[in-house]
Protein backbone atom coordinates (compact mmCIF):
# COMPACT_ATOMS: atom_id res chain seq x y z
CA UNK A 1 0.00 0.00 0.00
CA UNK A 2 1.16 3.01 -0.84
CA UNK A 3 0.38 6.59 1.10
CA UNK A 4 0.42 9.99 -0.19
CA UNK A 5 -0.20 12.85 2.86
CA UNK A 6 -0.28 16.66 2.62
CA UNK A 7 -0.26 18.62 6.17
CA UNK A 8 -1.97 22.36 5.98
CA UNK A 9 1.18 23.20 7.73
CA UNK A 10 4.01 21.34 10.10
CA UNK A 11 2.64 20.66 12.73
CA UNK A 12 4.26 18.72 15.63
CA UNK A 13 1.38 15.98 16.11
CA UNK A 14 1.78 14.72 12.69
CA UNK A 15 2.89 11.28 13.77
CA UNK A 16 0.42 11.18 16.29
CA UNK A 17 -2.36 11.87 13.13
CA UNK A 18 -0.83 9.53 10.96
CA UNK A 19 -1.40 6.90 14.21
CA UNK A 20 -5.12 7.96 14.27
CA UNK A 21 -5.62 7.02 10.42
CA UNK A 22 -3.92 3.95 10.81
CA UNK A 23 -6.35 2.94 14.05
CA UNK A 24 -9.34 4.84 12.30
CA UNK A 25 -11.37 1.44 12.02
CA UNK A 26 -10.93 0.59 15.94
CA UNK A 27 -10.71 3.78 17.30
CA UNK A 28 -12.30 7.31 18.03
CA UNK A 29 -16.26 8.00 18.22
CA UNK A 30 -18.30 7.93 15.57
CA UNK A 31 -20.24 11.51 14.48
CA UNK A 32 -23.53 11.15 12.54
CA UNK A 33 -24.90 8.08 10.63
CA UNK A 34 -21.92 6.89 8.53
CA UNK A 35 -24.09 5.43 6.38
CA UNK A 36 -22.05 6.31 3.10
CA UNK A 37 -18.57 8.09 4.57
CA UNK A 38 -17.70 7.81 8.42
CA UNK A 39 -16.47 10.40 10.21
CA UNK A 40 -14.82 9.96 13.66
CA UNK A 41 -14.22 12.74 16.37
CA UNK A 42 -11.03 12.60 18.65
CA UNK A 43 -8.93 14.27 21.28
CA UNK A 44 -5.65 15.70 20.22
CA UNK A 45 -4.26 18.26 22.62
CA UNK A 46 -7.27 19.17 24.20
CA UNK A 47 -8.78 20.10 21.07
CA UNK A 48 -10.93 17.74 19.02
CA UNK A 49 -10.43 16.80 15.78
CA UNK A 50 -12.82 15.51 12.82
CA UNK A 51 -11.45 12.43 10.68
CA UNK A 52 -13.88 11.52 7.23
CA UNK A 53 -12.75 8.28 6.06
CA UNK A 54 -14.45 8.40 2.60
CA UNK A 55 -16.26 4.81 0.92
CA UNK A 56 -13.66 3.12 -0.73
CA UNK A 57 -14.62 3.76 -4.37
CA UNK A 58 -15.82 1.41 -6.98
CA UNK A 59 -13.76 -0.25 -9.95
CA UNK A 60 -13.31 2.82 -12.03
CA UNK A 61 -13.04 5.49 -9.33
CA UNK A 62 -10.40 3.77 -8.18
CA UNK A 63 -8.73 4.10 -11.40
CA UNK A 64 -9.57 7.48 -12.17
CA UNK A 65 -8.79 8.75 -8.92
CA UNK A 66 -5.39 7.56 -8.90
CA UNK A 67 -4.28 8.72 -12.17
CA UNK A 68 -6.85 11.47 -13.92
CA UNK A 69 -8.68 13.20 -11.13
CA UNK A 70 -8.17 14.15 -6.90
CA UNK A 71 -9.36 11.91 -4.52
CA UNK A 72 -12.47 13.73 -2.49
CA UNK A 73 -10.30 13.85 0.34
CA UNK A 74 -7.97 16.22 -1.34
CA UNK A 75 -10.18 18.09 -2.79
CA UNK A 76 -11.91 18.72 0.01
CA UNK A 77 -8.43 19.61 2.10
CA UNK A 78 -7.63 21.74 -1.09
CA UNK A 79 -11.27 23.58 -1.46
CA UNK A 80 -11.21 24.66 2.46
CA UNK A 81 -7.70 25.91 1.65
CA UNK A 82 -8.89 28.20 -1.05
CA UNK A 83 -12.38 29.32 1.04
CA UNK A 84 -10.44 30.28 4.13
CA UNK A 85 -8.50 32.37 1.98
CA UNK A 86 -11.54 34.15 0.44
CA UNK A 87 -12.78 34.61 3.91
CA UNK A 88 -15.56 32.24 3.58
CA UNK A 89 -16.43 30.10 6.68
CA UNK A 90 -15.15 26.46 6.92
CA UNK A 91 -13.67 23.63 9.29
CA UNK A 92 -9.43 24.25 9.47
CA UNK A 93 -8.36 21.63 7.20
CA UNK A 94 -5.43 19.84 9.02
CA UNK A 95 -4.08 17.18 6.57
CA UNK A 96 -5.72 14.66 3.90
CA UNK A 97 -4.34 10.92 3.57
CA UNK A 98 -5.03 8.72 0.70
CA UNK A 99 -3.73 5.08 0.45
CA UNK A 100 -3.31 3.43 -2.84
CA UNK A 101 -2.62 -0.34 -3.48
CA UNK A 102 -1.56 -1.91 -7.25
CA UNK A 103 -4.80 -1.09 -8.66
CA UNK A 104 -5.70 2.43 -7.55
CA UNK A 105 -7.37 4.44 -4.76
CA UNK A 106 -8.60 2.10 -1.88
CA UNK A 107 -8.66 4.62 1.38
CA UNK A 108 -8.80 8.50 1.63
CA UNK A 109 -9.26 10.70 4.74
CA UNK A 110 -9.80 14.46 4.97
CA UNK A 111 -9.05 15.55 8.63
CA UNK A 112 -10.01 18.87 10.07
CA UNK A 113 -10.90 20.75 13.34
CA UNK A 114 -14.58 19.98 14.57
CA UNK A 115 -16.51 23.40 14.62
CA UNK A 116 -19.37 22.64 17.37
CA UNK A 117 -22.48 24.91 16.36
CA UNK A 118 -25.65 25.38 17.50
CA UNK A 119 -27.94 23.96 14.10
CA UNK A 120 -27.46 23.41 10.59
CA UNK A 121 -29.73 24.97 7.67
CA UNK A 122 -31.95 21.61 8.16
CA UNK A 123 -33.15 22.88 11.65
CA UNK A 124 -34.43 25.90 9.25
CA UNK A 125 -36.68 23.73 7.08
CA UNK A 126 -37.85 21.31 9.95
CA UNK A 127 -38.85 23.81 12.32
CA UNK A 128 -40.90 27.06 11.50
CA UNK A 129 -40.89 28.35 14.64
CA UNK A 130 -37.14 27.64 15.16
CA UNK A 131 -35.95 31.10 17.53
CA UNK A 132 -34.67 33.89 14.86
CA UNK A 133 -35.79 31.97 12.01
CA UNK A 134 -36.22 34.86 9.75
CA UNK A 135 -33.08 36.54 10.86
CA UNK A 136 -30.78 33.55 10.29
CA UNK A 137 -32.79 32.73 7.05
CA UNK A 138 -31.99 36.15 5.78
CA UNK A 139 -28.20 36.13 7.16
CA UNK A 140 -27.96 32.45 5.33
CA UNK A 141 -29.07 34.17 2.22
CA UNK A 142 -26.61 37.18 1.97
CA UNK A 143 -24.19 34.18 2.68
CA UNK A 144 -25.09 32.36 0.11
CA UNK A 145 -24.76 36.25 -2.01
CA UNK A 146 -21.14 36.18 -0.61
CA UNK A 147 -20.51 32.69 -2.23
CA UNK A 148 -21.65 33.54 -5.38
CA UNK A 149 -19.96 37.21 -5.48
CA UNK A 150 -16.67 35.55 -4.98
CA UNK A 151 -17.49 33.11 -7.86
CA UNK A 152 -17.77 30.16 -5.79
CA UNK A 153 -20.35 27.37 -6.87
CA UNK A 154 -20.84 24.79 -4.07
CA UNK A 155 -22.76 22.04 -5.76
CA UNK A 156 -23.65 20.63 -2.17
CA UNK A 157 -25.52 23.15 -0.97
CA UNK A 158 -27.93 21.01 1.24
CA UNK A 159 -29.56 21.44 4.41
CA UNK A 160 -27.32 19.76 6.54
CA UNK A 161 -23.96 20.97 4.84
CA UNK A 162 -23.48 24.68 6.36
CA UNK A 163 -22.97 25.14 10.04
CA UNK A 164 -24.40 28.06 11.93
CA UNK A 165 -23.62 29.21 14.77
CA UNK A 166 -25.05 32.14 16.61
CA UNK A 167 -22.76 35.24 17.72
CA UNK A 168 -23.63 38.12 19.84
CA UNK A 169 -26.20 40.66 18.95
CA UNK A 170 -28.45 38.35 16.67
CA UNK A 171 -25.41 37.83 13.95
CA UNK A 172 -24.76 34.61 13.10
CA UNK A 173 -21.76 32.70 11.18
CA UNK A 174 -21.74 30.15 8.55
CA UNK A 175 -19.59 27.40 7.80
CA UNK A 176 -19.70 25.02 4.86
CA UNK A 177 -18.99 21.43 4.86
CA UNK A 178 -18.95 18.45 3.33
CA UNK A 179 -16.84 20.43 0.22
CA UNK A 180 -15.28 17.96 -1.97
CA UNK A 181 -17.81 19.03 -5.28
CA UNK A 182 -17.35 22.65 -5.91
CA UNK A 183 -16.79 25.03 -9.07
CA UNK A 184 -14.62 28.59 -9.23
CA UNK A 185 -15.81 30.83 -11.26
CA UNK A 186 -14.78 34.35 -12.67
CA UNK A 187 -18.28 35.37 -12.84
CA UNK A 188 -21.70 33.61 -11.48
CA UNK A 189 -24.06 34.63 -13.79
CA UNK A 190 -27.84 34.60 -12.52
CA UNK A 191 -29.45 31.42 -13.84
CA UNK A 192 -26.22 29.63 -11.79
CA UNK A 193 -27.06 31.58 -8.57
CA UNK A 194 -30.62 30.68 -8.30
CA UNK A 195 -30.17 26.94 -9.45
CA UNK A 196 -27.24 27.32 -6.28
CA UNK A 197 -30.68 27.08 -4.05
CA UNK A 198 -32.25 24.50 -5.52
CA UNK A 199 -31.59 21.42 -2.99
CA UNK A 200 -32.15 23.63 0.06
CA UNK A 201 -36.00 23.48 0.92
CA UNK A 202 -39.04 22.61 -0.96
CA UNK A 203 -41.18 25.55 1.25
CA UNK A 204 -42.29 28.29 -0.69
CA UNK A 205 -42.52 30.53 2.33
CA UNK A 206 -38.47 29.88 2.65
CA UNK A 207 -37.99 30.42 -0.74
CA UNK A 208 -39.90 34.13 -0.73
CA UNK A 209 -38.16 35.21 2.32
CA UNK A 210 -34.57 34.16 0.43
CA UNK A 211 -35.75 35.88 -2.59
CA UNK A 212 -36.81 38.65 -0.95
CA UNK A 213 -33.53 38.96 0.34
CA UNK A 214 -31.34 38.10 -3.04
CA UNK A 215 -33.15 40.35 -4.63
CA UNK A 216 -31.89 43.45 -2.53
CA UNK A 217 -28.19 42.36 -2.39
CA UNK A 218 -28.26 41.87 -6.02
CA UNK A 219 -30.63 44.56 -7.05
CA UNK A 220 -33.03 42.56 -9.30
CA UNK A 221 -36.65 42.75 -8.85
CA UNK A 222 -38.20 40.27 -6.18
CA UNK A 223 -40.63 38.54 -8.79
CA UNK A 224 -37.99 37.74 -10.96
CA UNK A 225 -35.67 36.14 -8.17
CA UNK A 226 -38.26 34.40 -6.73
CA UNK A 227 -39.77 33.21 -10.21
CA UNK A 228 -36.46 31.36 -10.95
CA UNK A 229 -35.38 29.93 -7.54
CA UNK A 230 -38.97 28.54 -7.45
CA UNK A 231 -37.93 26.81 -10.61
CA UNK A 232 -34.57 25.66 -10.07
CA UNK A 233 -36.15 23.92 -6.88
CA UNK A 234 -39.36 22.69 -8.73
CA UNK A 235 -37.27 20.60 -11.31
CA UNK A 236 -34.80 19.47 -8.40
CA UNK A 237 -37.95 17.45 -6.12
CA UNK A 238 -39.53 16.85 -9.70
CA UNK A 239 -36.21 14.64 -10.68
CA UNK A 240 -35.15 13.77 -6.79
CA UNK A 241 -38.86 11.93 -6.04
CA UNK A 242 -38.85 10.09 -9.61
CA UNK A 243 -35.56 8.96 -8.42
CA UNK A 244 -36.70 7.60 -5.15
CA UNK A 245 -39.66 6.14 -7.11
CA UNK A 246 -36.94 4.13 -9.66
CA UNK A 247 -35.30 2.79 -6.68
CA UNK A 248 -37.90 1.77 -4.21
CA UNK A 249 -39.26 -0.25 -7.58
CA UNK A 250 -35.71 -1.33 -8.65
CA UNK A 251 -35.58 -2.48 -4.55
CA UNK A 252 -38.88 -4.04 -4.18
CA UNK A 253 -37.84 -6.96 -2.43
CA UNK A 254 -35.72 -5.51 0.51
């Protein structure tokens, strides 16, 4: 097996990280589901630390991540390199590890600090009545503005992949995970902004508020905002429950 590494910086526990990686499968506590990548907390000089061991990838990921594209693990460790330095809120990337055997990529781990907040956008969406809800909602959205201005595209833009956590005075800050798909661009044009919204909530009464909002930061009239992100989210649950359909019948007999 052989290991490639990159370190954000030296760092004087990087033996003791490369020990955690190696133990990953018998050690540390597990955080969330890890139903598809597993992430593990631990304790490294009284501060913790968040390991994502990433699914070992199929036949031709393997491939094509070894020789024609970066693992997700270093693209991740690369992307919260470049949004730090465009001032946009993230986990401190630490280090990424990928092993590779004879055939191609088999293990890859992104390792960060773990940011402890107090919700995610999905608390947003599940509760109405959620304290501040308006406030963070509109906060979220100039985020969101802030993305785009700087030309970044996060294709993940889901409920559960930006942190918030709440600040003094009603201001809140925003922190994006889960960031190995994104796109840099010069300029975002308006068509890519408002599809940007499209996975984040079905609820039209969401939707207006963040249009309402958009459309002020980007001086465009509020009809026209809201018009499109209504239809960028439309076709997403249009195409995401004919999915579920497919596979529930594809399933049938689990």
């Amino acid at each position: 097996m052989i290991e490639t590494f990159q370190f954000s910086k030296p760092s004087k526990n990087e033996q003791e990280i490369h020990s955690l990686i190696e133990s990953f499968s018998h050690s540390g506590t597990v955080f969330g589901d890890g139903k598809r990548n597993v992430i593990k907390l631990f304790v490294l000089d009284n501060r913790t630390i968040n390991v994502k061991s990433f699914k070992i990838p199929h036949l031709i990921n393997k491939v094509a991540y070894k020789y024609f594209r970066k693992s997700k693990a270093r693209r991740s460790f690369e992307y919260a390199t470049i949004l730090l330095e465009k001032k946009i809120g993230t986990p401190k990337p630490i280090a990424y590890f990928e092993k590779n055997n004879w055939l191609g990529l088999n293990d890859s781990y992104y390792v960060s600090e773990h940011l402890k907040t107090e919700l995610t956008f999905r608390e947003l969406v599940l509760d109405p009545d959620y304290p501040d809800h308006e406030n963070i909602l509109r906060q979220f959205t100039k985020f969101t503005f802030d993305l785009h201005e700087k030309g970044i595209e996060f294709l993940d833009h889901s409920p559960g992949n930006t942190l918030i956590k709440k600040g003094s005075q009603n201001q809140y800050e925003f922190f994006l995970v889960d960031l190995n798909r994104m796109n840099f661009h010069e300029i975002m044009d308006f068509n890519s902004r408002m599809k940007n919204f499209h996975r984040l909530t079905p609820k039209i009464e969401m939707l207006a508020v963040m249009s309402d909002e958009y459309a002020k930061l980007y001086n465009k009239e509020y009809d026209e905002v809201f018009s499109k992100m209504c239809f960028y989210t439309n076709d997403f649950q249009v195409k995401f429950h004919k999915k579920i359909a497919r596979k529930k019948k594809l399933l049938f007999w689990r």
